[in-house]
PDB file of N, CA and C in Angstrom:
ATOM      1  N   UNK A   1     -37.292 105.905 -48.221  1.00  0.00           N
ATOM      2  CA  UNK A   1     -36.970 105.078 -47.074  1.00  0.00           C
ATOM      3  C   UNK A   1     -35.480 105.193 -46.718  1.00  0.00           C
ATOM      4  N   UNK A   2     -34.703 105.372 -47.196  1.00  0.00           N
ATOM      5  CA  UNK A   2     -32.783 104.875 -47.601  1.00  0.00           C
ATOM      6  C   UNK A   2     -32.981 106.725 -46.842  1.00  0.00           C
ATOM      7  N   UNK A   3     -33.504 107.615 -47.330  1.00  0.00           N
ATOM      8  CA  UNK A   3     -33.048 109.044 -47.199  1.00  0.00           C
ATOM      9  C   UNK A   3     -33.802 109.085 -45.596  1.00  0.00           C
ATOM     10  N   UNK A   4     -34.868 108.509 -45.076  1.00  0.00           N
ATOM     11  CA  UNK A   4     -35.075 108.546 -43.705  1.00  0.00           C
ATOM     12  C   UNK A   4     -34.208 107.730 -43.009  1.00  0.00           C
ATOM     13  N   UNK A   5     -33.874 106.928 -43.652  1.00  0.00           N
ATOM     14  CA  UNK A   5     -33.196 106.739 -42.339  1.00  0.00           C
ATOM     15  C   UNK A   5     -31.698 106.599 -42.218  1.00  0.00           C
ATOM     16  N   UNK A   6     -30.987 107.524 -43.845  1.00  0.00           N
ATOM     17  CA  UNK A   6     -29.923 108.347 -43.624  1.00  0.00           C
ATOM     18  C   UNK A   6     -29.811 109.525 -42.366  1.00  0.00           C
ATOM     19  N   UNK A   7     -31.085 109.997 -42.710  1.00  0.00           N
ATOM     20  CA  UNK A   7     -31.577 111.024 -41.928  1.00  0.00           C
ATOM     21  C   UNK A   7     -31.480 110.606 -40.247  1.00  0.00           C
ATOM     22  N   UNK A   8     -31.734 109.836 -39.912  1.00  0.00           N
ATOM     23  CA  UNK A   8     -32.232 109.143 -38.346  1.00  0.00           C
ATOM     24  C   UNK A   8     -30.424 109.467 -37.777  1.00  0.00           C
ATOM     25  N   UNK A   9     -29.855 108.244 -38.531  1.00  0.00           N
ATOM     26  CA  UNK A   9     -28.363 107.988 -38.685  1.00  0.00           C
ATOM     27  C   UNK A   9     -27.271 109.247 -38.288  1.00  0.00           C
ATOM     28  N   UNK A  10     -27.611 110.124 -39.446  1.00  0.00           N
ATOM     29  CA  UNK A  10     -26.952 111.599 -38.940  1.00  0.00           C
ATOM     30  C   UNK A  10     -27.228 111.981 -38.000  1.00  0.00           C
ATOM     31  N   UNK A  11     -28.514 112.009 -37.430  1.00  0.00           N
ATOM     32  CA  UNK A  11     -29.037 112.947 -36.320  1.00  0.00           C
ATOM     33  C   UNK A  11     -28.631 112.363 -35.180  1.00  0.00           C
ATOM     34  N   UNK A  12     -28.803 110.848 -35.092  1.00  0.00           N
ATOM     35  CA  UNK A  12     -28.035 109.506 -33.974  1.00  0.00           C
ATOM     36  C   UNK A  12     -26.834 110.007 -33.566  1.00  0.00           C
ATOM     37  N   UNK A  13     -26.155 109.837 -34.724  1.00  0.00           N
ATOM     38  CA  UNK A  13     -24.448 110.735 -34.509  1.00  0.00           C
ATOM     39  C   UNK A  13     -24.234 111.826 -33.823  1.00  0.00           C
ATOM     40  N   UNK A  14     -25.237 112.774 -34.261  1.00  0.00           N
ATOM     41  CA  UNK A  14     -24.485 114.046 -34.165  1.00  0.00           C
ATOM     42  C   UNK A  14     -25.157 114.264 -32.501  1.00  0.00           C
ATOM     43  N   UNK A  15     -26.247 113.611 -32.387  1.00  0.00           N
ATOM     44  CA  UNK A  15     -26.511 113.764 -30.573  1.00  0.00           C
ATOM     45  C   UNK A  15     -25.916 112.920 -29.855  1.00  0.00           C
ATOM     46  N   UNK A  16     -25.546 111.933 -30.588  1.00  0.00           N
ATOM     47  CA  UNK A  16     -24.232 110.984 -29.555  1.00  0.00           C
ATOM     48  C   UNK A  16     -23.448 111.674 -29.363  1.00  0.00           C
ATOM     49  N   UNK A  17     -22.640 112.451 -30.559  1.00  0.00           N
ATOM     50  CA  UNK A  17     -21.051 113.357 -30.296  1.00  0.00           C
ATOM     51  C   UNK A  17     -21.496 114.282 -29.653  1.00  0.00           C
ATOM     52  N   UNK A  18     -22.487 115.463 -29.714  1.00  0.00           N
ATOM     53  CA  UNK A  18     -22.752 116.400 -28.472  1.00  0.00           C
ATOM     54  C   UNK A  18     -22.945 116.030 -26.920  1.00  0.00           C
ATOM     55  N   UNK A  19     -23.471 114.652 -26.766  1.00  0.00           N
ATOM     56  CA  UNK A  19     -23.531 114.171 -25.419  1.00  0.00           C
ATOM     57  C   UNK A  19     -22.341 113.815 -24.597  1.00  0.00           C
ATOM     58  N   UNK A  20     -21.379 112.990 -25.857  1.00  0.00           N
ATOM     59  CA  UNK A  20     -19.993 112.756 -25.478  1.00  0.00           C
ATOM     60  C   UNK A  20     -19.016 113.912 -25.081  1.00  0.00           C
ATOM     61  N   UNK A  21     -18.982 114.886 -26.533  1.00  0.00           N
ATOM     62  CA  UNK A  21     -18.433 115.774 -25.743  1.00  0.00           C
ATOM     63  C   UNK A  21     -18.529 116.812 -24.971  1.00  0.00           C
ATOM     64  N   UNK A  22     -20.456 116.874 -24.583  1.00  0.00           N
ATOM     65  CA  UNK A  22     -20.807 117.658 -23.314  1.00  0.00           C
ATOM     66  C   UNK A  22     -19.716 116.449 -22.122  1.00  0.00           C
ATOM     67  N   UNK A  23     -20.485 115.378 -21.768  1.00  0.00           N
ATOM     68  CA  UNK A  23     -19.864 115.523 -20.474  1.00  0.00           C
ATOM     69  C   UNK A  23     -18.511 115.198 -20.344  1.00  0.00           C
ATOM     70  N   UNK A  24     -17.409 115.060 -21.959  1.00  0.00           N
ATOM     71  CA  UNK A  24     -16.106 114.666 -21.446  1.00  0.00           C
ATOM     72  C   UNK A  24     -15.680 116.542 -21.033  1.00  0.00           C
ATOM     73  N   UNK A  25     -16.618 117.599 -21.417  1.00  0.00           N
ATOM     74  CA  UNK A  25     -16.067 118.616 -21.106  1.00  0.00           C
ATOM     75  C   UNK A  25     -16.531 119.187 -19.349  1.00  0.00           C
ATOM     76  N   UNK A  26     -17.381 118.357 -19.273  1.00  0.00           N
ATOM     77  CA  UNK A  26     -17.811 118.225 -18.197  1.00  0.00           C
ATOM     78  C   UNK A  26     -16.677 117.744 -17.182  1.00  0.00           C
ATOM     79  N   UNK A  27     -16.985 116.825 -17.348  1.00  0.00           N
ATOM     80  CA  UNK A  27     -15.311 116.174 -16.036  1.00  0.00           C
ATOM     81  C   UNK A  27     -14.093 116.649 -16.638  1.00  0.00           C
ATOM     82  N   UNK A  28     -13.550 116.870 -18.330  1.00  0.00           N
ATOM     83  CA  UNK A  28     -12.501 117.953 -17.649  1.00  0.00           C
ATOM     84  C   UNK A  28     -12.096 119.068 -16.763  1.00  0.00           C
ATOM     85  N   UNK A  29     -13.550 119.625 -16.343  1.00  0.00           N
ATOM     86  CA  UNK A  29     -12.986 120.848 -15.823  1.00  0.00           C
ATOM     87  C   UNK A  29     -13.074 120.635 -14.620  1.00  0.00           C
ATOM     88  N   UNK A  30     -13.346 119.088 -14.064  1.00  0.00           N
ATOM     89  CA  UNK A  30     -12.928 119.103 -12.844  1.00  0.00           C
ATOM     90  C   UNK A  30     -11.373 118.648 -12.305  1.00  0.00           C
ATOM     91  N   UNK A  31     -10.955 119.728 -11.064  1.00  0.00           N
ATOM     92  CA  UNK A  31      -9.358 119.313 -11.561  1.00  0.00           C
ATOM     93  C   UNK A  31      -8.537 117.777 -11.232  1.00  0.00           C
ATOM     94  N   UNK A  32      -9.145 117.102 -10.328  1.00  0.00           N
ATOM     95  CA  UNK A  32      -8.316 115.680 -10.371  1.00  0.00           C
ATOM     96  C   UNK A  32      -8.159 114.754 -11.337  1.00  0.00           C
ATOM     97  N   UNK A  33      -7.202 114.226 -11.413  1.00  0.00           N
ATOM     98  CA  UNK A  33      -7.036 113.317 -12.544  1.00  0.00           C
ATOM     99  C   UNK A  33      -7.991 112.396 -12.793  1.00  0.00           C
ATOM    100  N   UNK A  34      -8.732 111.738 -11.617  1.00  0.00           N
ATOM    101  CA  UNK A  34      -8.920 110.361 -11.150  1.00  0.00           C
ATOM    102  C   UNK A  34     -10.720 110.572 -12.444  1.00  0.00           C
ATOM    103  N   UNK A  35     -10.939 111.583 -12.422  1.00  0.00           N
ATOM    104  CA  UNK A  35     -12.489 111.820 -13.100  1.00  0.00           C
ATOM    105  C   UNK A  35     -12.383 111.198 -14.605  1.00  0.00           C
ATOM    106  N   UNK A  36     -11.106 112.157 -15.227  1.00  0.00           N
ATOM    107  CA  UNK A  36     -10.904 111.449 -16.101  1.00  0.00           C
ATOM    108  C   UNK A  36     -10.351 110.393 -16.622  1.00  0.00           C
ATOM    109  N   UNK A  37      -9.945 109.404 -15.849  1.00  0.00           N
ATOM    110  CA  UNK A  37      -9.179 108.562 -15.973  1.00  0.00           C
ATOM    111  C   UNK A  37     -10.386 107.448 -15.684  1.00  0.00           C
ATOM    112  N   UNK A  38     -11.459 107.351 -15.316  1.00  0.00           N
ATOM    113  CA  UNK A  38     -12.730 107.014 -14.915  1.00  0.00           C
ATOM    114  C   UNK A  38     -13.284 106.809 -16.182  1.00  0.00           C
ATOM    115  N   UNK A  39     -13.496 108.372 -16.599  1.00  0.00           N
ATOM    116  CA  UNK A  39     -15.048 108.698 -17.314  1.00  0.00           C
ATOM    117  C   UNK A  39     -14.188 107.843 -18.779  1.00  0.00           C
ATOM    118  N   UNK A  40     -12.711 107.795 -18.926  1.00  0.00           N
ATOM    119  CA  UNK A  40     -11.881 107.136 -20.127  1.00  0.00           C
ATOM    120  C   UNK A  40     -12.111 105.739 -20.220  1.00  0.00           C
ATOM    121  N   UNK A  41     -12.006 104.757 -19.178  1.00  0.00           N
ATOM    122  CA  UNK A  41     -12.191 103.542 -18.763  1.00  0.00           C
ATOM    123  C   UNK A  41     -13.908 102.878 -18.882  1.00  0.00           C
ATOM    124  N   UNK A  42     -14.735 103.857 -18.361  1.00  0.00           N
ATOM    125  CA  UNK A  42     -16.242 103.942 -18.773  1.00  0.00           C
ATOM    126  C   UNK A  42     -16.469 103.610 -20.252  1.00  0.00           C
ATOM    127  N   UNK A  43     -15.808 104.836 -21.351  1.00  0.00           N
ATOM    128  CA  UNK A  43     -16.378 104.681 -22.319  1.00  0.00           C
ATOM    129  C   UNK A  43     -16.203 103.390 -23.225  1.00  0.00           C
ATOM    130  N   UNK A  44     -14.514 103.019 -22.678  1.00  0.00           N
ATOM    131  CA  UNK A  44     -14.243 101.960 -23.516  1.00  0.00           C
ATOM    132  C   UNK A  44     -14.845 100.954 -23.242  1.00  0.00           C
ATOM    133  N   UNK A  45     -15.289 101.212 -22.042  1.00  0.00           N
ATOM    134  CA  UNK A  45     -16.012  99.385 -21.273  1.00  0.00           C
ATOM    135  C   UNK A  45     -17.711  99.450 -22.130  1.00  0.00           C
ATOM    136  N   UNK A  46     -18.079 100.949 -21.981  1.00  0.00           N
ATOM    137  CA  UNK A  46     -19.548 101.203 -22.617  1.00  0.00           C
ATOM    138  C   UNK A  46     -19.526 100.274 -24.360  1.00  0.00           C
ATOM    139  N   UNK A  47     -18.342 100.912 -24.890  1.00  0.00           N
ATOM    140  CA  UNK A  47     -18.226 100.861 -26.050  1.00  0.00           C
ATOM    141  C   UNK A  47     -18.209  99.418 -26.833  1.00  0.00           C
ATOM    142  N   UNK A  48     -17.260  98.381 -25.894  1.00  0.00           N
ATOM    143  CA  UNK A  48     -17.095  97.223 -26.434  1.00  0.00           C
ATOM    144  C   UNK A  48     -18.253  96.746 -26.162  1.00  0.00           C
ATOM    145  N   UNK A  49     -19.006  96.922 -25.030  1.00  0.00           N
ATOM    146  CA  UNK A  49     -20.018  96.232 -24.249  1.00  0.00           C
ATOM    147  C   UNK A  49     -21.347  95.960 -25.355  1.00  0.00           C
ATOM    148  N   UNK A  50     -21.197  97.370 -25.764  1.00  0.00           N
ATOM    149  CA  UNK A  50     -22.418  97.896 -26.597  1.00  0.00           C
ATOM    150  C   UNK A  50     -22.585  96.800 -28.597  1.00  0.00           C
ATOM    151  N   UNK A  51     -21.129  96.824 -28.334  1.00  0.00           N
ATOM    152  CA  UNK A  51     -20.172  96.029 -29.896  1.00  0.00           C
ATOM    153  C   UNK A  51     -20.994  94.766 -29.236  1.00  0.00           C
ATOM    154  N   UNK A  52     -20.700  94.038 -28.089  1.00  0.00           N
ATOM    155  CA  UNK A  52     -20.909  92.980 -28.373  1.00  0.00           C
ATOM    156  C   UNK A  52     -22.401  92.250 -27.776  1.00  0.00           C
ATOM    157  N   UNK A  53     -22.964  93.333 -27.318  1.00  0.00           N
ATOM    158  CA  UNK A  53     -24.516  92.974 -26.999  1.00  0.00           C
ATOM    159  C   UNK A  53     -25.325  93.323 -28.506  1.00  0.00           C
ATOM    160  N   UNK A  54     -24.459  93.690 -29.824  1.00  0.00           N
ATOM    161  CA  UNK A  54     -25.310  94.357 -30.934  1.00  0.00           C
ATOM    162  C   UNK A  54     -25.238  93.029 -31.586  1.00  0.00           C
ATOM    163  N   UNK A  55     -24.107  92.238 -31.153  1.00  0.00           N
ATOM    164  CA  UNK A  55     -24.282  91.144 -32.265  1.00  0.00           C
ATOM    165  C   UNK A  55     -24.449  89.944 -31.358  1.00  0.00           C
ATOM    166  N   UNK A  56     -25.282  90.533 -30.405  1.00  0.00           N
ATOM    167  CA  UNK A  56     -26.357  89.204 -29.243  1.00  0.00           C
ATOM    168  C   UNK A  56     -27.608  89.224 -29.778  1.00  0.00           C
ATOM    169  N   UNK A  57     -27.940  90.469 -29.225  1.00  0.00           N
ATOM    170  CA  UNK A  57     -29.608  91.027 -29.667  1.00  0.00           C
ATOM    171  C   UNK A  57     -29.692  92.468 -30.248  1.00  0.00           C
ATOM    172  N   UNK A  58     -29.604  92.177 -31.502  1.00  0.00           N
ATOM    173  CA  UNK A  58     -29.459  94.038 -31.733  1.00  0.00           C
ATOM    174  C   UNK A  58     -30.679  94.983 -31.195  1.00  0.00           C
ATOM    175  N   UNK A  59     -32.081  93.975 -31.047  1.00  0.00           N
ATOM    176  CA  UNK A  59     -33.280  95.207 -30.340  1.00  0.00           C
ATOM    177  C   UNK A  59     -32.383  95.632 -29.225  1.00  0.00           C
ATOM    178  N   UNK A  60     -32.153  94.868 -28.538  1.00  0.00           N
ATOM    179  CA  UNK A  60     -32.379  95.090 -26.824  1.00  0.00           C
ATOM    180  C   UNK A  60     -31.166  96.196 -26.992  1.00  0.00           C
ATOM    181  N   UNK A  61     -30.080  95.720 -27.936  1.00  0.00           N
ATOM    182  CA  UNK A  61     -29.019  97.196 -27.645  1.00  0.00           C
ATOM    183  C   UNK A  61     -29.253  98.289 -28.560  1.00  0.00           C
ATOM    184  N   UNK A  62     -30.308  98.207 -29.280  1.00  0.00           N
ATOM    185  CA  UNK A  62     -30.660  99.825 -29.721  1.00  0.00           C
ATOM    186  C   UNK A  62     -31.705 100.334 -28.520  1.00  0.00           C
ATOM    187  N   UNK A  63     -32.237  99.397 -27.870  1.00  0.00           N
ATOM    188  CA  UNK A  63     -33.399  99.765 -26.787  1.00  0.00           C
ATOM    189  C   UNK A  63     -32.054 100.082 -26.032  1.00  0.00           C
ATOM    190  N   UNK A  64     -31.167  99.956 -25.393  1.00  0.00           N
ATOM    191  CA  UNK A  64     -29.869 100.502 -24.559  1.00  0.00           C
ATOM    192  C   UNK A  64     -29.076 101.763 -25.144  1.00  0.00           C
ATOM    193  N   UNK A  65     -29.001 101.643 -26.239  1.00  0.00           N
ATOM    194  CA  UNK A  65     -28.021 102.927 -26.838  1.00  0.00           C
ATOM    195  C   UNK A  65     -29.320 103.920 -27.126  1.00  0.00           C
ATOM    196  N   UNK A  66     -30.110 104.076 -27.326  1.00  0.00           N
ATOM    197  CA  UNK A  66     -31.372 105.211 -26.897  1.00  0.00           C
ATOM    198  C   UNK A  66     -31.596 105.524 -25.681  1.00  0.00           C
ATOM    199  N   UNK A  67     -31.195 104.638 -24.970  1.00  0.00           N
ATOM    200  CA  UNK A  67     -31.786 105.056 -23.040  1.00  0.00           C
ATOM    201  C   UNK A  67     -30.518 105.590 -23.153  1.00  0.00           C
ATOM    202  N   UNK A  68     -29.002 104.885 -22.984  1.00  0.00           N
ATOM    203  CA  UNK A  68     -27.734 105.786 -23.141  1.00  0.00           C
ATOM    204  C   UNK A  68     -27.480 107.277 -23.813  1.00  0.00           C
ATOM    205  N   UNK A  69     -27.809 106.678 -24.999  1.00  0.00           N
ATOM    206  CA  UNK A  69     -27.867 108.434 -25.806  1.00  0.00           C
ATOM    207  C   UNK A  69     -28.819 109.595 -24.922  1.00  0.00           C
ATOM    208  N   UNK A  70     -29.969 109.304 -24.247  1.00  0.00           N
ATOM    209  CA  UNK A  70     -31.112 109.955 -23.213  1.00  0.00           C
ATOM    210  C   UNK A  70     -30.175 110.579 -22.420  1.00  0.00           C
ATOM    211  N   UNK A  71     -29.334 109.162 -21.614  1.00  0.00           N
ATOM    212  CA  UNK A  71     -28.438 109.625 -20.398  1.00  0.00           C
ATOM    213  C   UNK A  71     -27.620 110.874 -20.814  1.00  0.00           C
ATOM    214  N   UNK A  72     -26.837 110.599 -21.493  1.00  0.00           N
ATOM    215  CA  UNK A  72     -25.607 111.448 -22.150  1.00  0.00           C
ATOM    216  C   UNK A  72     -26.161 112.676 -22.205  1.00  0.00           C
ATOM    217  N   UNK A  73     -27.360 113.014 -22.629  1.00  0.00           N
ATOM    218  CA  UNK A  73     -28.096 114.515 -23.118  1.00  0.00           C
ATOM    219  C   UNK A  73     -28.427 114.809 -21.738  1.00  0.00           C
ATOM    220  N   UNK A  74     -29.003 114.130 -20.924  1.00  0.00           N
ATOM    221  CA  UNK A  74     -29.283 114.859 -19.787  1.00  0.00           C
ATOM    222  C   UNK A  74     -27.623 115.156 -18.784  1.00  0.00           C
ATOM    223  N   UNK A  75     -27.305 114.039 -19.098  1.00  0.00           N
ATOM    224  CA  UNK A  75     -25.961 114.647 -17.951  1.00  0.00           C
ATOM    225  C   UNK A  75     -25.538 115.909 -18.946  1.00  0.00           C
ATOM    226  N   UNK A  76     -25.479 115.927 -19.943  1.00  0.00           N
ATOM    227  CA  UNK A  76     -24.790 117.428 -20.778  1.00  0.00           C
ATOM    228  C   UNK A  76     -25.694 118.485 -20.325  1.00  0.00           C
ATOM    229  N   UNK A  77     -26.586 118.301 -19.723  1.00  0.00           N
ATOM    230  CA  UNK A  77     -27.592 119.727 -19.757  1.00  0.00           C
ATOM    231  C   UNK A  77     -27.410 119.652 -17.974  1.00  0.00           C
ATOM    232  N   UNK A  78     -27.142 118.811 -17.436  1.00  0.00           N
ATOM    233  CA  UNK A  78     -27.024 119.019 -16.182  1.00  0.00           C
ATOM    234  C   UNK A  78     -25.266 119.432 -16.066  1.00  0.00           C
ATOM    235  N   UNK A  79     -24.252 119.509 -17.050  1.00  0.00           N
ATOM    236  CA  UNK A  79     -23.376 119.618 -16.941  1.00  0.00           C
ATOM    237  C   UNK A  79     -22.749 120.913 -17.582  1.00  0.00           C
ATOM    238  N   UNK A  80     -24.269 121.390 -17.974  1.00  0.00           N
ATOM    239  CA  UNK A  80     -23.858 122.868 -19.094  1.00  0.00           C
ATOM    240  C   UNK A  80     -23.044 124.061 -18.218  1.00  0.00           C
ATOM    241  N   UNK A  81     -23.491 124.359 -16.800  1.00  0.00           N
ATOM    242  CA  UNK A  81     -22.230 125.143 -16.096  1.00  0.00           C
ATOM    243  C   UNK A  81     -21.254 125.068 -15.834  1.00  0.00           C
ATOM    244  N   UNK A  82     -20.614 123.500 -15.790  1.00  0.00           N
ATOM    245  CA  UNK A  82     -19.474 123.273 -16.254  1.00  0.00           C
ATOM    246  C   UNK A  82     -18.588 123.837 -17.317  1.00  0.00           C
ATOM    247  N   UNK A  83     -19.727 123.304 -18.290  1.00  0.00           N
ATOM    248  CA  UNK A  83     -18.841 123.524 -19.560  1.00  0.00           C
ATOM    249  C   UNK A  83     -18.687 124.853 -19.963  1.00  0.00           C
ATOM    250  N   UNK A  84     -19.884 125.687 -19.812  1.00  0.00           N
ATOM    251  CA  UNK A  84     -19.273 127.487 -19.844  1.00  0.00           C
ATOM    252  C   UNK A  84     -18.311 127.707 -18.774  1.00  0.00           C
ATOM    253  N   UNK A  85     -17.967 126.958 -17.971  1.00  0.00           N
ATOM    254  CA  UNK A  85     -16.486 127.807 -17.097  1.00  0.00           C
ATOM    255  C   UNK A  85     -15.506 127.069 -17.840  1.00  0.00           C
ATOM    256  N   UNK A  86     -15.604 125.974 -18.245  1.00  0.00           N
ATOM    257  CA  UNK A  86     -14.235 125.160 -18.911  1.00  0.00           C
ATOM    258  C   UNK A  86     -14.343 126.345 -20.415  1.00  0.00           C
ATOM    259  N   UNK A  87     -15.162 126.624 -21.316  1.00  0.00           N
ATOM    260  CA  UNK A  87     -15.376 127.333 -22.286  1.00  0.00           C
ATOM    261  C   UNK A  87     -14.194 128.733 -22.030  1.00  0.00           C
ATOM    262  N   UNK A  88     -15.047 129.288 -20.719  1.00  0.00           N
ATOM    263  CA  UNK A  88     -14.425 130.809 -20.365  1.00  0.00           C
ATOM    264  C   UNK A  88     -12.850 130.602 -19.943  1.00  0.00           C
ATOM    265  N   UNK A  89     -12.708 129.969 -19.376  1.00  0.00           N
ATOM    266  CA  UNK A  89     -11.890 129.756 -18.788  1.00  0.00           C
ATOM    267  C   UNK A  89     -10.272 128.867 -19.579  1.00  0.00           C
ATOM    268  N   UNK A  90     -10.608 128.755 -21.082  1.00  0.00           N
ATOM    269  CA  UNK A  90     -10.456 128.047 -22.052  1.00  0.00           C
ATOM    270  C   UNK A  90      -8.513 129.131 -22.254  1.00  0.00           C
ATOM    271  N   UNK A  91      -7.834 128.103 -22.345  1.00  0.00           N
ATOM    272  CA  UNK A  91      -6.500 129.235 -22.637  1.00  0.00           C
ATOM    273  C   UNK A  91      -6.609 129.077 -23.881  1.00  0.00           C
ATOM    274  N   UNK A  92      -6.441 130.429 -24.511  1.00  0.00           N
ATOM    275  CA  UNK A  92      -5.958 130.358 -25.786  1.00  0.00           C
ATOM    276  C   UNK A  92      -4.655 129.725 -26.345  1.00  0.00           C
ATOM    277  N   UNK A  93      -4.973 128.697 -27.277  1.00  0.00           N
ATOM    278  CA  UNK A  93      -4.052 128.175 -28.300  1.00  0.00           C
ATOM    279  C   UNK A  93      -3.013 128.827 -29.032  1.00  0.00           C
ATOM    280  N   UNK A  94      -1.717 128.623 -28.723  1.00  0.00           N
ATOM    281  CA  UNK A  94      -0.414 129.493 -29.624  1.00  0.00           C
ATOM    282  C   UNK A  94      -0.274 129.000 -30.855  1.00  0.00           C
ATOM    283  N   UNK A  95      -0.407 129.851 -31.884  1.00  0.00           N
ATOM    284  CA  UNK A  95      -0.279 129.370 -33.049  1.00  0.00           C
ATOM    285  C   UNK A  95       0.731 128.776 -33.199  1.00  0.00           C
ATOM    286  N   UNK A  96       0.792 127.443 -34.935  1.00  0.00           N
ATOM    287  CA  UNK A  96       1.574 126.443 -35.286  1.00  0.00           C
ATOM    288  C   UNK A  96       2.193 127.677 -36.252  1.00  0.00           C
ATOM    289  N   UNK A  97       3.570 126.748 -36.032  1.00  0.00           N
ATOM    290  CA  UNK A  97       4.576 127.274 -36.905  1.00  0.00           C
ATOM    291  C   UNK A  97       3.929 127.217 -38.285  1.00  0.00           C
ATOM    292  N   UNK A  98       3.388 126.849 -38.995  1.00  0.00           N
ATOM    293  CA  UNK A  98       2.974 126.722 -40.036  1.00  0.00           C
ATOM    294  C   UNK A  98       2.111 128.460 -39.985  1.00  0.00           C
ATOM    295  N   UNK A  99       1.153 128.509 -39.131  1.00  0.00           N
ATOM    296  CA  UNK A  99       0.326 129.316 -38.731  1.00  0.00           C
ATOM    297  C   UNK A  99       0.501 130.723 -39.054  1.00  0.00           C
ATOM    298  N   UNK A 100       1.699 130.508 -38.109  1.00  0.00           N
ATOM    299  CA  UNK A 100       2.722 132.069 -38.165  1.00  0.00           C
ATOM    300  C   UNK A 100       3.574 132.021 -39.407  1.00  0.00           C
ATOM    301  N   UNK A 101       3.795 131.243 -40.242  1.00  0.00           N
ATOM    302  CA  UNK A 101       4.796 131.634 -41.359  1.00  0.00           C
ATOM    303  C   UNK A 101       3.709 132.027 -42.700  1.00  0.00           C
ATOM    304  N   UNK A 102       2.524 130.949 -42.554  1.00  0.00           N
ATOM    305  CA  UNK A 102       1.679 131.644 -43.614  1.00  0.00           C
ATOM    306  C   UNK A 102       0.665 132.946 -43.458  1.00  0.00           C
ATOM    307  N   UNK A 103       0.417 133.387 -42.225  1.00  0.00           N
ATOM    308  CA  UNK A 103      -0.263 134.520 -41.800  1.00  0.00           C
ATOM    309  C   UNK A 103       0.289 135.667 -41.248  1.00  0.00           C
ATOM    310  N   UNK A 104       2.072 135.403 -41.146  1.00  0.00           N
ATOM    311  CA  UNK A 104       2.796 136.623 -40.873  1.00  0.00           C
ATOM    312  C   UNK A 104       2.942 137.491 -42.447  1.00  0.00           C
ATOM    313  N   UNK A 105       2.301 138.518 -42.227  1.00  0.00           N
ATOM    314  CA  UNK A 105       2.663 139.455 -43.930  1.00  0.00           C
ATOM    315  C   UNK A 105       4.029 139.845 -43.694  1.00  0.00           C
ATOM    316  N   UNK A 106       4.763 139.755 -44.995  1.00  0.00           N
ATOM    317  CA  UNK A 106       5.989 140.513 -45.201  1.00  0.00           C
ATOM    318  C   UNK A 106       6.274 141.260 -45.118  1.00  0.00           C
TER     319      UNK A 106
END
């Protein structure tokens, strides 16, 4: 029982964080500020909202954070061409000084 629904738990997570960061990669790659400064304000309002409807009625907000988690997966799959141009389009990272002093050979 404890290992199912460790199991549930991980899997909860790990499709929450793919949904999240499908569509925050989603509205990054659109270029005005105003998207993300939105979709930032959203989550925190989602987030507390969610904190404090869990310790109202915890059914009704796992019946909400399952329809939410739903949402999130579909906007990521409706947002997947996005995210391969933000992907492609991705600048490469300059290595940290650390980077270059332990991977430059002598």
């Amino acid at each position: 029982m404890t290992t199912a629904a460790a199991a549930i738990a991980v899997g909860t997570s790990l499709l929450t964080h793919l949904g999240k960061t499908g569509v925050r990669m989603g509205v990054n790659a659109s270029p005005e500020p105003f998207s993300n400064s939105a979709a930032s304000v959203v989550e925190d309002l989602s987030v507390t909202g969610m904190v404090a409807h869990g310790l109202l009625s915890p059914v009704a907000a796992a019946v909400l954070a399952a329809v939410l988690l739903l949402g999130s997966l579909l906007a990521t799959a409706l947002l997947a061409s996005r995210i391969r141009r933000a992907w492609r389009n991705r600048r490469p990272r300059r290595p940290s000084l650390i980077q270059v002093v332990l991977l430059t050979p002598d």
